[in-house]
PDB file of N, CA and C in Angstrom:
ATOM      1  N   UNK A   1      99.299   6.799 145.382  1.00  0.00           N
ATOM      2  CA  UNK A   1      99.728   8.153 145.071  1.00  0.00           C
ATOM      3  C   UNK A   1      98.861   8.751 143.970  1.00  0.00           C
ATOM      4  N   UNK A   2      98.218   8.192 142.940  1.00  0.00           N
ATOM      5  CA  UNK A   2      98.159   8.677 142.074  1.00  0.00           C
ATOM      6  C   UNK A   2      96.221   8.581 142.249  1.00  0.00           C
ATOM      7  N   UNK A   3      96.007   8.381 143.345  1.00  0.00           N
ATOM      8  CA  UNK A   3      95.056   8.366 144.020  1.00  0.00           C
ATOM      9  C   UNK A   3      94.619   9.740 144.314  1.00  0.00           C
ATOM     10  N   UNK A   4      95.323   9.872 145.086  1.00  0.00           N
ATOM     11  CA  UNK A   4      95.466  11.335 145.687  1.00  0.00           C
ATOM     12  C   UNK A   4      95.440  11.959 144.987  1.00  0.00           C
ATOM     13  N   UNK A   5      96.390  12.231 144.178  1.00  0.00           N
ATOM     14  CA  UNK A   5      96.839  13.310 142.425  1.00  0.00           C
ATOM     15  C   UNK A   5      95.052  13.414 141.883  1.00  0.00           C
ATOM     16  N   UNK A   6      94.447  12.073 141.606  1.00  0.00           N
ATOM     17  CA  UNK A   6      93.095  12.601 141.053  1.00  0.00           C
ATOM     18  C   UNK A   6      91.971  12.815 141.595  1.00  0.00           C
ATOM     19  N   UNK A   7      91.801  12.344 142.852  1.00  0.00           N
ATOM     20  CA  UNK A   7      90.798  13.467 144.074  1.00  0.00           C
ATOM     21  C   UNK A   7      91.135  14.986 143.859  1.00  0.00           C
ATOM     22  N   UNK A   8      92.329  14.999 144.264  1.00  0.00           N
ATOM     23  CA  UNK A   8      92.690  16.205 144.682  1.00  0.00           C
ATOM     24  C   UNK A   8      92.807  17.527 143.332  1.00  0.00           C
ATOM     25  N   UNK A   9      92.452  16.835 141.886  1.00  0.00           N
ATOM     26  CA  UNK A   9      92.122  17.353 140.468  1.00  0.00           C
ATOM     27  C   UNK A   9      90.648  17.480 140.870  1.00  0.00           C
ATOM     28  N   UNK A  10      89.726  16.540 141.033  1.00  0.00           N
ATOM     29  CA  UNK A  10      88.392  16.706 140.830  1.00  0.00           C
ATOM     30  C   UNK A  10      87.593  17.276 141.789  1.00  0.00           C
ATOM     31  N   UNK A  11      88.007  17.737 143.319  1.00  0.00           N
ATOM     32  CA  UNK A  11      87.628  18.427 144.306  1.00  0.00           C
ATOM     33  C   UNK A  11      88.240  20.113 144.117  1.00  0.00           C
ATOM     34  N   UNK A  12      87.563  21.342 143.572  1.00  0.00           N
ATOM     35  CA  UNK A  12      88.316  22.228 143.802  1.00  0.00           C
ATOM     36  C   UNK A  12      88.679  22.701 145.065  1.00  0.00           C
ATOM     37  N   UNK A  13      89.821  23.638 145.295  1.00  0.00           N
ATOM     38  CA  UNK A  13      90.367  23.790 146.327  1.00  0.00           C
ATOM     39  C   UNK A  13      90.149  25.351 146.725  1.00  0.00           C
ATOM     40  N   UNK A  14      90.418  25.786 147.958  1.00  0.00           N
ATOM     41  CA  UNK A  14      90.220  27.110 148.074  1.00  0.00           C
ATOM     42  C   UNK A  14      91.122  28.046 147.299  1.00  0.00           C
ATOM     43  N   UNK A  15      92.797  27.714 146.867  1.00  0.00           N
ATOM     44  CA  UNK A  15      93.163  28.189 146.099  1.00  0.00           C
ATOM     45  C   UNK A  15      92.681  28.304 144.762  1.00  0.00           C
ATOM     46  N   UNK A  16      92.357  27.315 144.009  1.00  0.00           N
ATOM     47  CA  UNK A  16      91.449  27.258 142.271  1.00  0.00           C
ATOM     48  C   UNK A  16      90.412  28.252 142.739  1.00  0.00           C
ATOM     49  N   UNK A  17      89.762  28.174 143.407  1.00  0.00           N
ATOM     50  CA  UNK A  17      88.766  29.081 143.633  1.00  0.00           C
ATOM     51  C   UNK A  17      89.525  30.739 143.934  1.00  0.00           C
ATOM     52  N   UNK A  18      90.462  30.917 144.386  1.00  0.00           N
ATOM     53  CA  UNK A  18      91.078  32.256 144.448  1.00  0.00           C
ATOM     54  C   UNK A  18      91.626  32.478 143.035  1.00  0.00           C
ATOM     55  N   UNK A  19      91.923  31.444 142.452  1.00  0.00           N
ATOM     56  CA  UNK A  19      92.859  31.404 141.225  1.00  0.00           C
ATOM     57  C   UNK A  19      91.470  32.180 140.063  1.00  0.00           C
ATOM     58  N   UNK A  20      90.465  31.486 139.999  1.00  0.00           N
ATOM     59  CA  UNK A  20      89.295  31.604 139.599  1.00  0.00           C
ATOM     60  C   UNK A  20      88.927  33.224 139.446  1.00  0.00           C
ATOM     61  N   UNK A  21      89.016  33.619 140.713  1.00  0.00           N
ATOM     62  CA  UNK A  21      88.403  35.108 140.910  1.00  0.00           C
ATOM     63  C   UNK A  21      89.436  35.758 140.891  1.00  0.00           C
ATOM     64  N   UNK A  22      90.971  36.108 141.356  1.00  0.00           N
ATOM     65  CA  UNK A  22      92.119  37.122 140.843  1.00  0.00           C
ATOM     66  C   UNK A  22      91.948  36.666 139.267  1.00  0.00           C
ATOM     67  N   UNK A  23      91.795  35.962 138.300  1.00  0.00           N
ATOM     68  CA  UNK A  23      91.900  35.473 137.004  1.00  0.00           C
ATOM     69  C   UNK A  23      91.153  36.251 136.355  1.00  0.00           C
ATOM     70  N   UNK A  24      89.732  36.724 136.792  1.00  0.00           N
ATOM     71  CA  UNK A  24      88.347  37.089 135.806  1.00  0.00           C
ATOM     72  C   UNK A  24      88.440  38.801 136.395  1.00  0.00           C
ATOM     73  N   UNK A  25      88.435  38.897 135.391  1.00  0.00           N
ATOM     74  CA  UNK A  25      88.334  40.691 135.203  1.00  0.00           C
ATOM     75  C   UNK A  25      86.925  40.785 135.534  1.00  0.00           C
ATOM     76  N   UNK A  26      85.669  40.418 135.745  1.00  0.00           N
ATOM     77  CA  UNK A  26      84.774  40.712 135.684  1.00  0.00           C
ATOM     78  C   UNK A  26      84.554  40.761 137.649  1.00  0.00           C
ATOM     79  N   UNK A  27      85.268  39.509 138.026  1.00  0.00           N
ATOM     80  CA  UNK A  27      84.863  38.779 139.692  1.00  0.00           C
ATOM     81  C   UNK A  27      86.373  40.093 140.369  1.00  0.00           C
ATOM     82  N   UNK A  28      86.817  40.580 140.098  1.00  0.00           N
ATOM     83  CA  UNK A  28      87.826  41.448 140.177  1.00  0.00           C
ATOM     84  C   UNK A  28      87.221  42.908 140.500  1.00  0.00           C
ATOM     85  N   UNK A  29      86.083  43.467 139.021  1.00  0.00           N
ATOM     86  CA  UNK A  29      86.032  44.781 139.154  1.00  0.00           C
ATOM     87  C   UNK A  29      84.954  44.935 139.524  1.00  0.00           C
ATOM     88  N   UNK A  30      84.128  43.556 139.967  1.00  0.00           N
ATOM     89  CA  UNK A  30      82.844  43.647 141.317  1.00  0.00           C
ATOM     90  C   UNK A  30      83.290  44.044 142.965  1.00  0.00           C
ATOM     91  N   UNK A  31      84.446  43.304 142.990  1.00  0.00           N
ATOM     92  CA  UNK A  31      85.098  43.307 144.318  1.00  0.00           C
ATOM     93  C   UNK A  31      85.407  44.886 144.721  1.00  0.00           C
ATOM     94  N   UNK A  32      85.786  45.314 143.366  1.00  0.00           N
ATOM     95  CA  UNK A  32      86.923  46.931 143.890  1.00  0.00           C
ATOM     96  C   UNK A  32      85.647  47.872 143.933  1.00  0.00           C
ATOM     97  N   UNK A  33      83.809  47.616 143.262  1.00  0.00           N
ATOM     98  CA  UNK A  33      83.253  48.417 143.017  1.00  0.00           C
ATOM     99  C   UNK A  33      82.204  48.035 144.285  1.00  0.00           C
ATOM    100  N   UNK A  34      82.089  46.681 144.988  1.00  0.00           N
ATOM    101  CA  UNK A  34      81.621  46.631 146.032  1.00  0.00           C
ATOM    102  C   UNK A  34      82.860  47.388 147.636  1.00  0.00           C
ATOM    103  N   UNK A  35      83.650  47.021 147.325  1.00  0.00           N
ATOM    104  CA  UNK A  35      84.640  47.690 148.814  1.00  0.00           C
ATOM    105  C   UNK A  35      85.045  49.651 148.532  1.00  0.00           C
ATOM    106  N   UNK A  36      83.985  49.595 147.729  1.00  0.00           N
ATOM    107  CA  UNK A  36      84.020  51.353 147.198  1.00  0.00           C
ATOM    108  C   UNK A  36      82.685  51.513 147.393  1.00  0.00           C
ATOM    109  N   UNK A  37      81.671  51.021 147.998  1.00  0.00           N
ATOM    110  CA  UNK A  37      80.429  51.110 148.752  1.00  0.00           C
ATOM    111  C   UNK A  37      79.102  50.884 147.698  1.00  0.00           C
ATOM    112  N   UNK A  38      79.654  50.542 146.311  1.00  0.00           N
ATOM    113  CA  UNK A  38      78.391  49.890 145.671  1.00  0.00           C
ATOM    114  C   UNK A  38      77.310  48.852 145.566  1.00  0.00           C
ATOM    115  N   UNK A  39      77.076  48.262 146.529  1.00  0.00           N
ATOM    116  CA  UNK A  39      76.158  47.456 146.782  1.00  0.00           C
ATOM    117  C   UNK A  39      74.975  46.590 146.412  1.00  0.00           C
ATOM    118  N   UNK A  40      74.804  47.047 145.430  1.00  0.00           N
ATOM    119  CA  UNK A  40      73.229  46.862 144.534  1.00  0.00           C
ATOM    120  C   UNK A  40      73.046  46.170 143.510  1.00  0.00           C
ATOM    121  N   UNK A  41      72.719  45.419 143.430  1.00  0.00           N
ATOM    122  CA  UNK A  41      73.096  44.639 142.045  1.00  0.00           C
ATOM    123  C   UNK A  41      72.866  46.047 140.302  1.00  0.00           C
ATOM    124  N   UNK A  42      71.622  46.127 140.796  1.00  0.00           N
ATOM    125  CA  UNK A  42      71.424  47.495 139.760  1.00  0.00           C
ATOM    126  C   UNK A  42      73.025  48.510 139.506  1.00  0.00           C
ATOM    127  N   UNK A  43      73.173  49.284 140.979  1.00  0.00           N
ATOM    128  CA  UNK A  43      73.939  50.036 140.700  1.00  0.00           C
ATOM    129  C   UNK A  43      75.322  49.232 140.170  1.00  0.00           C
ATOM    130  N   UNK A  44      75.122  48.046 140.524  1.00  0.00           N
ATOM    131  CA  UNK A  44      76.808  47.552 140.279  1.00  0.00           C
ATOM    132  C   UNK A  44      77.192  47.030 138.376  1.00  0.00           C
ATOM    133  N   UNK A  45      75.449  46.839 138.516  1.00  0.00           N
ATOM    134  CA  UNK A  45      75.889  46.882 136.913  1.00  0.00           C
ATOM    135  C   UNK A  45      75.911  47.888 136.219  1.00  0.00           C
ATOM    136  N   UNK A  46      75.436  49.191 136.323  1.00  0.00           N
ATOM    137  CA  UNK A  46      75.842  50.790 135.820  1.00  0.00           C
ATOM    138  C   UNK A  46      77.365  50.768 135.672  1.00  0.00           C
ATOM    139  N   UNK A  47      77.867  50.267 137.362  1.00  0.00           N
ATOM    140  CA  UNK A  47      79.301  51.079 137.532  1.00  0.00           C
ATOM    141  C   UNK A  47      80.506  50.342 136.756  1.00  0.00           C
ATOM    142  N   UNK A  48      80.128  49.142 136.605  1.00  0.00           N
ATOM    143  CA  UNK A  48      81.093  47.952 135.823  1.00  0.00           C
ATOM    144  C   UNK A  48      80.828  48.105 134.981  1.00  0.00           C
ATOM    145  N   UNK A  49      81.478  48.993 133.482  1.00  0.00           N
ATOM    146  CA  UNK A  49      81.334  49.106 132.476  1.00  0.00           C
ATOM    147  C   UNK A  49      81.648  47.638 131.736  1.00  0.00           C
ATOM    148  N   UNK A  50      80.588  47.678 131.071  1.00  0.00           N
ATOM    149  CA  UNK A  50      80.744  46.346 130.276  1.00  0.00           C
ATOM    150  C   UNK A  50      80.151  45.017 130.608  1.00  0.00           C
ATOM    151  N   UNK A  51      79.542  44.605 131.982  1.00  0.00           N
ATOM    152  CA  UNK A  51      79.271  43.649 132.051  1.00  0.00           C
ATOM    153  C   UNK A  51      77.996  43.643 131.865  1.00  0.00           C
ATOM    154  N   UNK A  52      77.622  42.446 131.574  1.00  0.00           N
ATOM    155  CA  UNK A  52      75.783  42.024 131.343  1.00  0.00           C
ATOM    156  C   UNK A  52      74.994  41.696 132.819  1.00  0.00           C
ATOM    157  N   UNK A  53      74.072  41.369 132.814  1.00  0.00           N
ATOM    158  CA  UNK A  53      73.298  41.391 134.005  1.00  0.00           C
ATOM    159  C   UNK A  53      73.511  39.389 134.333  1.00  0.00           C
ATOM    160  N   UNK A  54      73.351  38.891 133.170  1.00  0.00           N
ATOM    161  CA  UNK A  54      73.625  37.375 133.386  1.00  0.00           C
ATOM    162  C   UNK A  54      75.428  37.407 134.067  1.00  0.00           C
ATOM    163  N   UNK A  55      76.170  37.673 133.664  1.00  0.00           N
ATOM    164  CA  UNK A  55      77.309  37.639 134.155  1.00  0.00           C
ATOM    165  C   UNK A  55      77.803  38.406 135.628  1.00  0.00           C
ATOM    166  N   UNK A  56      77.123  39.697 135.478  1.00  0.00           N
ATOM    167  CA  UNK A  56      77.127  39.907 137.027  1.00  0.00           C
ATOM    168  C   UNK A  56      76.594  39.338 138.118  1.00  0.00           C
ATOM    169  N   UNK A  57      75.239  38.526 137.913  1.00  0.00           N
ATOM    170  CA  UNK A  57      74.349  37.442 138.680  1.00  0.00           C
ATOM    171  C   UNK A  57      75.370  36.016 138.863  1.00  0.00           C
ATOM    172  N   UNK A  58      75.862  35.730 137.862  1.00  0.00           N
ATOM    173  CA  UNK A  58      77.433  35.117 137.996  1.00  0.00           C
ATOM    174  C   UNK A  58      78.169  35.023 138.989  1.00  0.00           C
ATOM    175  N   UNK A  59      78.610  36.038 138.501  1.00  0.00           N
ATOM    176  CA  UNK A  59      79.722  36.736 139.474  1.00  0.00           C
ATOM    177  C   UNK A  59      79.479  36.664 140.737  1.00  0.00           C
ATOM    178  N   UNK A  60      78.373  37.487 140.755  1.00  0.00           N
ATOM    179  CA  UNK A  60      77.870  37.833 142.836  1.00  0.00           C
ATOM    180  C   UNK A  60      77.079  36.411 143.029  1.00  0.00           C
ATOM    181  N   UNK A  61      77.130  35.140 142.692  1.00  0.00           N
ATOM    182  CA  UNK A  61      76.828  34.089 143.153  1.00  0.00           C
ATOM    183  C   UNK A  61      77.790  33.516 143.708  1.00  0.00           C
ATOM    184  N   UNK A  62      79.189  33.626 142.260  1.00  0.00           N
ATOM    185  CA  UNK A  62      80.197  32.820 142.945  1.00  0.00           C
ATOM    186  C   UNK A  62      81.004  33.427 143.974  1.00  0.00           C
ATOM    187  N   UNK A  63      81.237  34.366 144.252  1.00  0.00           N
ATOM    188  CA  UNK A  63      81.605  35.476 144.917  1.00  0.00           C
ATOM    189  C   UNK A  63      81.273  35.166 146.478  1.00  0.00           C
ATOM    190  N   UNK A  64      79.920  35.126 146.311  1.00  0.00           N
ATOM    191  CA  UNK A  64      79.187  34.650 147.917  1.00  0.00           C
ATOM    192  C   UNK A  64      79.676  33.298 147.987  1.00  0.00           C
ATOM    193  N   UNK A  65      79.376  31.961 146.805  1.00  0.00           N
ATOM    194  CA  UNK A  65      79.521  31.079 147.256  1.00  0.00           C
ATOM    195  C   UNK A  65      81.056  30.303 147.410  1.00  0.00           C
ATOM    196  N   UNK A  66      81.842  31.165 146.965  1.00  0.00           N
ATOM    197  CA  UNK A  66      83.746  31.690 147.678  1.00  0.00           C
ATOM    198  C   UNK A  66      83.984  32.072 149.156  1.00  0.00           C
ATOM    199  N   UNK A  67      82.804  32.805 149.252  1.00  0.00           N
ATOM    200  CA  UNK A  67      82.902  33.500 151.115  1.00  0.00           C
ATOM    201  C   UNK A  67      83.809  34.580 150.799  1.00  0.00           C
ATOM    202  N   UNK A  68      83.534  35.363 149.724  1.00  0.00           N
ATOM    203  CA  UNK A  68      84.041  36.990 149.556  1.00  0.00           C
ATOM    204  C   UNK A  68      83.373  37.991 149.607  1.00  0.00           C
ATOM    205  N   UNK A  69      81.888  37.223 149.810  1.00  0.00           N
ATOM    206  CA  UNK A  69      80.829  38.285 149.869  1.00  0.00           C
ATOM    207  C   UNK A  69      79.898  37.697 150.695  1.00  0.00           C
ATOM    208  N   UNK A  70      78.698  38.942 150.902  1.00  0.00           N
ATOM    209  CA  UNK A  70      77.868  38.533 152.145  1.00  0.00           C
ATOM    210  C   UNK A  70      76.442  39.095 150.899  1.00  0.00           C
ATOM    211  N   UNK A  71      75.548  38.496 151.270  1.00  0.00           N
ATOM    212  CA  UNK A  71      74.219  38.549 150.194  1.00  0.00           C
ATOM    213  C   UNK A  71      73.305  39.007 151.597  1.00  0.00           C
ATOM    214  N   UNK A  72      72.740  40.085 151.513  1.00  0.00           N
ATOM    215  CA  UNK A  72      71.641  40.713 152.286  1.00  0.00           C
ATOM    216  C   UNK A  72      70.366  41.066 151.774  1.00  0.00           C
ATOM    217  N   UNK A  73      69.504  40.146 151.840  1.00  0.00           N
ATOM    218  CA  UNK A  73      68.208  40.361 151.543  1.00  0.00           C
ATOM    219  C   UNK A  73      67.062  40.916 152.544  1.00  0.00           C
ATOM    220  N   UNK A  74      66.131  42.182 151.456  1.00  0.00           N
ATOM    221  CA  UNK A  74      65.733  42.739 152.610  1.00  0.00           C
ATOM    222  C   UNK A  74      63.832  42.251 152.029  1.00  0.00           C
ATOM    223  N   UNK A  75      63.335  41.608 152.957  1.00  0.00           N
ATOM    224  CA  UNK A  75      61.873  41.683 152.752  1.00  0.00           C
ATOM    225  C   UNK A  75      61.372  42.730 152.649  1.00  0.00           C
ATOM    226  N   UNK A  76      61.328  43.493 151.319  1.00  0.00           N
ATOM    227  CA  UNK A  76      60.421  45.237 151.172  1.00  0.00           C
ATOM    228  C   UNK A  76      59.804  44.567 150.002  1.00  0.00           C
ATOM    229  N   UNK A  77      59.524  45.405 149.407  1.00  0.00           N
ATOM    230  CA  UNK A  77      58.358  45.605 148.710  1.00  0.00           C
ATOM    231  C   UNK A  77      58.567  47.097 147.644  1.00  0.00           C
ATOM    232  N   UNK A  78      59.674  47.094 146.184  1.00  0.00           N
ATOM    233  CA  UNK A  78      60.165  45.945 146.057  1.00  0.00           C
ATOM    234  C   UNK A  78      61.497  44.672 147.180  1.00  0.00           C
ATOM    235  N   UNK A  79      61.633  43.901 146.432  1.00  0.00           N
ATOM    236  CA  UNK A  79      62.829  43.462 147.519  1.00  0.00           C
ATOM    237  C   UNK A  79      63.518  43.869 147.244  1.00  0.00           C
ATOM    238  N   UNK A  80      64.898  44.217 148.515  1.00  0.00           N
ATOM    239  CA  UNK A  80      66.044  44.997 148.283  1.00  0.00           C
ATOM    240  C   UNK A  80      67.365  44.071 148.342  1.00  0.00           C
ATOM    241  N   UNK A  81      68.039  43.738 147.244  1.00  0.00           N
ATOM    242  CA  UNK A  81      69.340  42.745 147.635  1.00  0.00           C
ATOM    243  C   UNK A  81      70.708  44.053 148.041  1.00  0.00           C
ATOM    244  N   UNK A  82      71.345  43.271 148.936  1.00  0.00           N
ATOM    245  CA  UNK A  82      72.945  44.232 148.951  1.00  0.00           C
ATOM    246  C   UNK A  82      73.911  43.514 149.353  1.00  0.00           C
ATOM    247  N   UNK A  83      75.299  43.897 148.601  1.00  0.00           N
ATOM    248  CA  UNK A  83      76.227  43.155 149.099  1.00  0.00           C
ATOM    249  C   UNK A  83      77.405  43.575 149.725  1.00  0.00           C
ATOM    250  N   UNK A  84      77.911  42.744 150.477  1.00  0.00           N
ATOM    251  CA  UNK A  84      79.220  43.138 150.834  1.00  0.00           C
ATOM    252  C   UNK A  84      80.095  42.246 151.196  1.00  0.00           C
ATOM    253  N   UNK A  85      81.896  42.785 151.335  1.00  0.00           N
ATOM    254  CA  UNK A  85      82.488  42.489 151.420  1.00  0.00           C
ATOM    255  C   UNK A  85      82.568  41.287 152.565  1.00  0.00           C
ATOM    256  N   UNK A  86      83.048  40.194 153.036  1.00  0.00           N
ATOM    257  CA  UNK A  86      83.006  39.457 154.201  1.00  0.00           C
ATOM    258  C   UNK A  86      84.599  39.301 154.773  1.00  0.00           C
ATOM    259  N   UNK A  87      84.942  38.724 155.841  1.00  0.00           N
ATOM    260  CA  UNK A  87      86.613  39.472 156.094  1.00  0.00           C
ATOM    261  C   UNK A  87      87.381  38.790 155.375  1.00  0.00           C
ATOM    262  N   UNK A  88      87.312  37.912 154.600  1.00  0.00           N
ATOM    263  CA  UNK A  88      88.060  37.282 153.929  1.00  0.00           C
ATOM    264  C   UNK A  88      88.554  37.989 152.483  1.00  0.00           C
ATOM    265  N   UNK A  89      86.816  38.531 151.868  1.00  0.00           N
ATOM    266  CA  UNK A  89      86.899  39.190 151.227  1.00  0.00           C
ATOM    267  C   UNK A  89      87.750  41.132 151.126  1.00  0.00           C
ATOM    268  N   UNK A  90      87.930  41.056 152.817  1.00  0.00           N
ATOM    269  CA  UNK A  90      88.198  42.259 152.704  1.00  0.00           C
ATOM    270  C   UNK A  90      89.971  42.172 152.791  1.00  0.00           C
ATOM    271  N   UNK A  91      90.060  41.026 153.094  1.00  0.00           N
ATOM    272  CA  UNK A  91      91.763  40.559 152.844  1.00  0.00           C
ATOM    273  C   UNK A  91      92.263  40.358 151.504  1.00  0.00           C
ATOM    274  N   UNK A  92      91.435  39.952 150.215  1.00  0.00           N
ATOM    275  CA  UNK A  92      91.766  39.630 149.438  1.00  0.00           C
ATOM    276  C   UNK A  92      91.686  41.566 148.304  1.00  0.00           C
ATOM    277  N   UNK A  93      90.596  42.121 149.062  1.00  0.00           N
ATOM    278  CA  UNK A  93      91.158  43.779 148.407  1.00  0.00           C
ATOM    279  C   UNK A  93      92.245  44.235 148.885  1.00  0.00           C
ATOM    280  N   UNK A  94      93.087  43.924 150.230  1.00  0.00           N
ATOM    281  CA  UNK A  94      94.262  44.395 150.266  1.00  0.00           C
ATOM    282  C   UNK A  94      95.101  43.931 149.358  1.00  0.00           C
ATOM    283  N   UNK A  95      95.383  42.628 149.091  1.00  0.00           N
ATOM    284  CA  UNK A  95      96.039  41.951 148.015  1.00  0.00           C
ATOM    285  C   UNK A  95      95.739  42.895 146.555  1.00  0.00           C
ATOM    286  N   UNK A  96      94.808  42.850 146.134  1.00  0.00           N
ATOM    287  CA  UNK A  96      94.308  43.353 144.674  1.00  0.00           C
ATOM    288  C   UNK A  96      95.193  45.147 144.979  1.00  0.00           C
ATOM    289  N   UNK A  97      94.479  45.651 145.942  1.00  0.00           N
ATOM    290  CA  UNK A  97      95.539  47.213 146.165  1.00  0.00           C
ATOM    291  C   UNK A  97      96.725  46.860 146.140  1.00  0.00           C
ATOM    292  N   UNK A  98      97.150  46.089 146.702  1.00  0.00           N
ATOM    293  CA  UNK A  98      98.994  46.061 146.509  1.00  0.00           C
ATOM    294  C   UNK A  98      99.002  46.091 145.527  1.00  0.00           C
ATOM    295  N   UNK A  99      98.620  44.492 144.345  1.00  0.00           N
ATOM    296  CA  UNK A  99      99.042  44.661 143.517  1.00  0.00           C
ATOM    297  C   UNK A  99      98.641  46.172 142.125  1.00  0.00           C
ATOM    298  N   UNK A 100      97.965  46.794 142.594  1.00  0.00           N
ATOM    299  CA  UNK A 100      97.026  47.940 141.490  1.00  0.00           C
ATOM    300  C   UNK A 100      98.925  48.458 142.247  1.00  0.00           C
ATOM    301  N   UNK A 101      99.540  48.899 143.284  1.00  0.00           N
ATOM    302  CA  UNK A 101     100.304  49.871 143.475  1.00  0.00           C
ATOM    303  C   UNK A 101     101.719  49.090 142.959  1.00  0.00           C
ATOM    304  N   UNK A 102     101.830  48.012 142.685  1.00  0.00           N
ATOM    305  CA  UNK A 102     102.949  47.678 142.434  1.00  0.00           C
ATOM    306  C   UNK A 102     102.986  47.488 140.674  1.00  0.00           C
ATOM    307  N   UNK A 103     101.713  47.582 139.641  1.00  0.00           N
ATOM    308  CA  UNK A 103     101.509  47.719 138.665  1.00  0.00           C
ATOM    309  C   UNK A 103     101.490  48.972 138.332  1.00  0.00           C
ATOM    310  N   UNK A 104     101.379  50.205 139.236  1.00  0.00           N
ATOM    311  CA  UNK A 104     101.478  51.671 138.661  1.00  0.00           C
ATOM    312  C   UNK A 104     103.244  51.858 139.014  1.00  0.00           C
ATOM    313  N   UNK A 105     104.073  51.281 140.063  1.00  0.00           N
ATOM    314  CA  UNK A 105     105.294  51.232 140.159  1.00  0.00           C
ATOM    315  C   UNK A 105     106.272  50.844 139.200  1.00  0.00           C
ATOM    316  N   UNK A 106     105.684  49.911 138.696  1.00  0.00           N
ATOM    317  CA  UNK A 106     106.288  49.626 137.667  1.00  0.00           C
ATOM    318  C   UNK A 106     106.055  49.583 135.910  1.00  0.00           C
ATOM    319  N   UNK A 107     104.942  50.589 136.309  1.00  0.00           N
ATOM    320  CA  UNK A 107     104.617  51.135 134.407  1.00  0.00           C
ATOM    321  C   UNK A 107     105.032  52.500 134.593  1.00  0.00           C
ATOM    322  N   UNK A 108     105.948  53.057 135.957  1.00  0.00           N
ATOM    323  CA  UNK A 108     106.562  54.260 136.069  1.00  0.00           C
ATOM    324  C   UNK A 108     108.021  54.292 135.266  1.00  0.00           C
ATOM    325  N   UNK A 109     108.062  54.916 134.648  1.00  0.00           N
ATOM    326  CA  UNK A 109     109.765  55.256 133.612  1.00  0.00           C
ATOM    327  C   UNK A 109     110.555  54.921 134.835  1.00  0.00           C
ATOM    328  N   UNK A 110     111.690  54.608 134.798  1.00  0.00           N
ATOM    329  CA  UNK A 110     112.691  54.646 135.729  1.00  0.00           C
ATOM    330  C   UNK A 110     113.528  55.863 135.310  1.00  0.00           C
TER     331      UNK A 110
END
């Protein structure tokens, strides 16, 4: 039993990994600023006030390597990266909208 208990600590799981990204304000307000058609690593660090370029490179690594995002590289000249949502990822912005509507529901006065 207690076998199991410490595999199952030292292998993360797809939940820790969801736990991971609903947790970080940063892997959060990439998601809402990519499924709002920002794409670019450039533009995405303009639109995310506050984050650094090391932490957004972060972010959109672990992001892809979660399967919440899709990494599109374009051979130009310069090269062009873009990202997007993947369907998993686009299940987990319905979740984040609920909860944005059930957090304005309830910071409403009764």
């Amino acid at each position: 039993m207690n076998e199991i208990n410490n595999s199952s600590r030292s292998t993360p799981t797809a939940y820790r990994h969801l736990e991971e990204v609903v947790g970080c304000k940063w892997s959060v307000s990439v998601l809402i600023a990519i499924a709002d058609g920002i794409a670019r690593p450039g533009e995405l660090e303009r639109h995310v006030a506050g984050i650094s370029k090391k932490i957004l490179a972060e972010r959109l690594r672990k992001l892809t390597l979660y399967g919440l995002l899709d990494k599109h590289v374009y051979a130009e000249v310069p090269p062009r990266t873009m990202y997007s949502l993947t369907e998993n990822g686009q299940k987990l912005m319905a979740i984040i909208s609920q909860i944005k509507m059930l957090d304005s529901q309830i910071a409403k006065p009764q």
